[in-house]
C-alpha atoms as a PDB file:
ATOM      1  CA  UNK A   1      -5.389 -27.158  84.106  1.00  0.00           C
ATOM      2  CA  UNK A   2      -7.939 -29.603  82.926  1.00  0.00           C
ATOM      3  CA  UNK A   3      -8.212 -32.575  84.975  1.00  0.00           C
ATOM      4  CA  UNK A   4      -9.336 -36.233  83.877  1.00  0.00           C
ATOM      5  CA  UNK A   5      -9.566 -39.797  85.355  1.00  0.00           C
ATOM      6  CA  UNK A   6      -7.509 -42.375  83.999  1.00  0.00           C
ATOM      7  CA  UNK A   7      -9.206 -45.638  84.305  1.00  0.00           C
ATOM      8  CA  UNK A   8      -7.427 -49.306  84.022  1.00  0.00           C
ATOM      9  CA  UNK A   9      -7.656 -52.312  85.565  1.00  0.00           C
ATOM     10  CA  UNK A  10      -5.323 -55.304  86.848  1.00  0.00           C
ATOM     11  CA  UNK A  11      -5.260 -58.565  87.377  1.00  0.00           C
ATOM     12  CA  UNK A  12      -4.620 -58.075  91.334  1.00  0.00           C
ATOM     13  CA  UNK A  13      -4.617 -55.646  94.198  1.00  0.00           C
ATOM     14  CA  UNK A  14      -0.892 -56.146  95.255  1.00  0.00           C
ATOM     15  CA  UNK A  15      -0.173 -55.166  91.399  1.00  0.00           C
ATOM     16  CA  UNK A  16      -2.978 -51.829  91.773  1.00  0.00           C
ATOM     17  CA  UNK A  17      -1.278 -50.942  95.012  1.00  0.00           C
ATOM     18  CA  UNK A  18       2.231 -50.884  93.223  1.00  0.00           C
ATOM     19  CA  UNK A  19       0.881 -48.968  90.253  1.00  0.00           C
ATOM     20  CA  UNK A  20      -1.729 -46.388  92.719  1.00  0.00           C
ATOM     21  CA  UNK A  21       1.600 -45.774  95.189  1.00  0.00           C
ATOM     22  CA  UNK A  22       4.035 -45.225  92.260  1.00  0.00           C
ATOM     23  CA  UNK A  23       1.778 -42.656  90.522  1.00  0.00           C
ATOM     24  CA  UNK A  24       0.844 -40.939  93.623  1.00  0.00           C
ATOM     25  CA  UNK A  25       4.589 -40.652  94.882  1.00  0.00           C
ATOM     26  CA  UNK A  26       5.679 -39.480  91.747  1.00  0.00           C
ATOM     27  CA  UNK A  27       2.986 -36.703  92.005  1.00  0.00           C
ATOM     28  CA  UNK A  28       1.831 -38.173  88.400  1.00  0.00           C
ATOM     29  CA  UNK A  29      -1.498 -38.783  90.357  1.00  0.00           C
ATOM     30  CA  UNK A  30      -3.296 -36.486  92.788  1.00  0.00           C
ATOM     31  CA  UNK A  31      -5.269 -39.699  94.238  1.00  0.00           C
ATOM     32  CA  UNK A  32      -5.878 -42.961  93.068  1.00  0.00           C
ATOM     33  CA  UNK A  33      -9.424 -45.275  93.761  1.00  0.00           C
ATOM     34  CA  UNK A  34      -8.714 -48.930  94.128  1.00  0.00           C
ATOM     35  CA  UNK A  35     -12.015 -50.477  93.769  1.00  0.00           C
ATOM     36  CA  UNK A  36     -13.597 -53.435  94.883  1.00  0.00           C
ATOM     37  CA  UNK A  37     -12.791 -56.573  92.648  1.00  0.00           C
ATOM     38  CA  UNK A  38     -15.262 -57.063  89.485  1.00  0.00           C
ATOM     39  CA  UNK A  39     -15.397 -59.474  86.651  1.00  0.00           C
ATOM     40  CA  UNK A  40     -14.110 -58.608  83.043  1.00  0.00           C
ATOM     41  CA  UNK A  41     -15.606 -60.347  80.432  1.00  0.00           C
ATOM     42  CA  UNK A  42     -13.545 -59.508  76.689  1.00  0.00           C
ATOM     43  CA  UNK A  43     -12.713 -60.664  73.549  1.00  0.00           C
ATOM     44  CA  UNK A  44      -8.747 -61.681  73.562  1.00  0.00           C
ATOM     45  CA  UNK A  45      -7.046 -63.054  70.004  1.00  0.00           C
ATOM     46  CA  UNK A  46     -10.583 -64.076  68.790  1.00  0.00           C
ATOM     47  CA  UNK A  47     -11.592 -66.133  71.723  1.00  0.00           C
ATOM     48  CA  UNK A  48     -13.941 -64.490  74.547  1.00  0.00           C
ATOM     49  CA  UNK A  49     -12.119 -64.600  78.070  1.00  0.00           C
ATOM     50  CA  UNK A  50     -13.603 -63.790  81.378  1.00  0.00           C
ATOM     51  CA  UNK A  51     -11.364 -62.521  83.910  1.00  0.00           C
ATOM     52  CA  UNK A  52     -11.642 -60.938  87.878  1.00  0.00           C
ATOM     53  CA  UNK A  53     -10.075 -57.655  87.719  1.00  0.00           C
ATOM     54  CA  UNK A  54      -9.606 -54.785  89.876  1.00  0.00           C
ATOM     55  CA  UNK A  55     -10.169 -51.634  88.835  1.00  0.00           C
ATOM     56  CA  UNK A  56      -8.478 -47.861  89.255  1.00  0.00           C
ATOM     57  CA  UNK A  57      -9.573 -44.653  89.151  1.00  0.00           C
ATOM     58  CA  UNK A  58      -6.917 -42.219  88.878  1.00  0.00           C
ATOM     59  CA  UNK A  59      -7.211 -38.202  89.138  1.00  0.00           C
ATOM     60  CA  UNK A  60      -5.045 -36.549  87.347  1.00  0.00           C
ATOM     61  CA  UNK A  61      -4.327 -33.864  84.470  1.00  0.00           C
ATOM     62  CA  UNK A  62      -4.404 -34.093  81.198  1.00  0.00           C
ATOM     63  CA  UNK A  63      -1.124 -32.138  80.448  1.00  0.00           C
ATOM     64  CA  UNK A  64       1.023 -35.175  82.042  1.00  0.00           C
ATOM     65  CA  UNK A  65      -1.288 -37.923  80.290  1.00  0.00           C
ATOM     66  CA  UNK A  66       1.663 -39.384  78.069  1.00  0.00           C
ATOM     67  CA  UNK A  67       4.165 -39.498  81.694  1.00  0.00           C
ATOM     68  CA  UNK A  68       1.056 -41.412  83.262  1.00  0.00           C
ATOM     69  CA  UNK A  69       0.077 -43.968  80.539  1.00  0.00           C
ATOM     70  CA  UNK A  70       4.026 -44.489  80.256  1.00  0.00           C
ATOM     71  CA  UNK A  71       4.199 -45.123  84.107  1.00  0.00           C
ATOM     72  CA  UNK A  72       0.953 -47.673  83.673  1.00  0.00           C
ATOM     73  CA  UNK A  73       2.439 -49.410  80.844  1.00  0.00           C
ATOM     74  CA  UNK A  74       5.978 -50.036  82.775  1.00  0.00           C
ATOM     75  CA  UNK A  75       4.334 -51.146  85.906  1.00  0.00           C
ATOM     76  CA  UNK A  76       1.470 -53.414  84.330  1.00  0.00           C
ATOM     77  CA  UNK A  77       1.719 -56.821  83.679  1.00  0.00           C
ATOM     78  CA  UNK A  78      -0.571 -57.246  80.734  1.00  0.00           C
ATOM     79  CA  UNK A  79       0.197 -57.201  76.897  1.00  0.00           C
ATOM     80  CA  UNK A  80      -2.000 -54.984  76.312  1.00  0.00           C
ATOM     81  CA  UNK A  81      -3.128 -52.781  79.378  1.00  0.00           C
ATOM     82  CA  UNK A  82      -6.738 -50.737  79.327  1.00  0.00           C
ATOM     83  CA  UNK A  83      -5.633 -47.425  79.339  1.00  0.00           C
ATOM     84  CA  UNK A  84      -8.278 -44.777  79.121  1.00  0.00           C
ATOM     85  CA  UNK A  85      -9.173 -40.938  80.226  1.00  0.00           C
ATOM     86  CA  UNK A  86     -11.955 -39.955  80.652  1.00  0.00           C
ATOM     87  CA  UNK A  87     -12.189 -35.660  81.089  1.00  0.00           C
ATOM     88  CA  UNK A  88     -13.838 -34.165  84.284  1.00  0.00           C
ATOM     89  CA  UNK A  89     -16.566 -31.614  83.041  1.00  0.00           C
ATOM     90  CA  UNK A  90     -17.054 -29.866  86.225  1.00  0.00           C
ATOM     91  CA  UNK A  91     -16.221 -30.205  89.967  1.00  0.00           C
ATOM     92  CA  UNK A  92     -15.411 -28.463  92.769  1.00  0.00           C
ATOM     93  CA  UNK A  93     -13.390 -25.803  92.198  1.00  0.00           C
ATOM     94  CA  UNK A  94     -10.853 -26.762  95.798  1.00  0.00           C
ATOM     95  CA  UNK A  95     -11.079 -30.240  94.794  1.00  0.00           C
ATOM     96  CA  UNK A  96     -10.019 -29.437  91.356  1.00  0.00           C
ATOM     97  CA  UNK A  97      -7.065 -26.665  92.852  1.00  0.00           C
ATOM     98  CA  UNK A  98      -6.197 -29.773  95.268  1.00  0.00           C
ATOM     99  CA  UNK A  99      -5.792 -31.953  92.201  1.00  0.00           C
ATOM    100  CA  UNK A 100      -3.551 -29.566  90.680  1.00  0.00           C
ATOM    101  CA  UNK A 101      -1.227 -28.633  93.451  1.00  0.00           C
ATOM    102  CA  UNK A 102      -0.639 -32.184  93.965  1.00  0.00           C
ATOM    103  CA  UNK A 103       0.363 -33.071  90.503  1.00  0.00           C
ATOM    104  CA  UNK A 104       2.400 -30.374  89.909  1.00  0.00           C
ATOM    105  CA  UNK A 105       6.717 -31.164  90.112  1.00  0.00           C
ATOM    106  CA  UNK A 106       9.485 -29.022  90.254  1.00  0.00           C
ATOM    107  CA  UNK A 107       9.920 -28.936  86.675  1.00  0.00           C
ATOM    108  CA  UNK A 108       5.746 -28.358  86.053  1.00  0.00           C
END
């Protein structure tokens, strides 16, 4: 098992709580973070956009990467969503069992 935290962000928290819930029930995330609102500053079709975001943090593996990016991309409203992992190194070794057992379906 090798974990890893998928990170995105969205324009709104009713729109991270749809996205943290559906991941979590579909045990496609162990837990997801939904931080405190922050403000996004980018470069969108050549002009340079500042937006307030929300960010999420979500703990999963990286063996059902491609079923949680696919999940984020039918749930988000943006064109193009940030979608990024980012692999855990070390942890604890319950937390990281935890993590597992909670991602893990029927058909694996």
């Amino acid at each position: 098992m090798s974990a890893i935290i998928v990170i995105t962000n969205v324009p709104d928290r009713e729109v991270a709580q749809k996205i943290a819930h559906t991941l979590v029930e579909r045990r496609l995330a162990a837990c997801v973070n939904i931080l405190a609102e922050c403000i996004s500053v980018y470069r969108w079709q050549g002009a340079v956009e500042t937006a307030v975001e929300v960010p999420l943090l979500i703990k999963t593996r990286s063996e059902i990467y491609a079923e949680v990016e696919a999940a984020i991309k039918s749930l988000h409203p943006y064109e193009l969503p940030e979608i990024v992992a980012v692999s855990v190194g070390h942890g604890s070794g319950d937390y990281l069992e935890w993590l597992n057992a909670a991602t893990v379906t029927e058909s694996g």
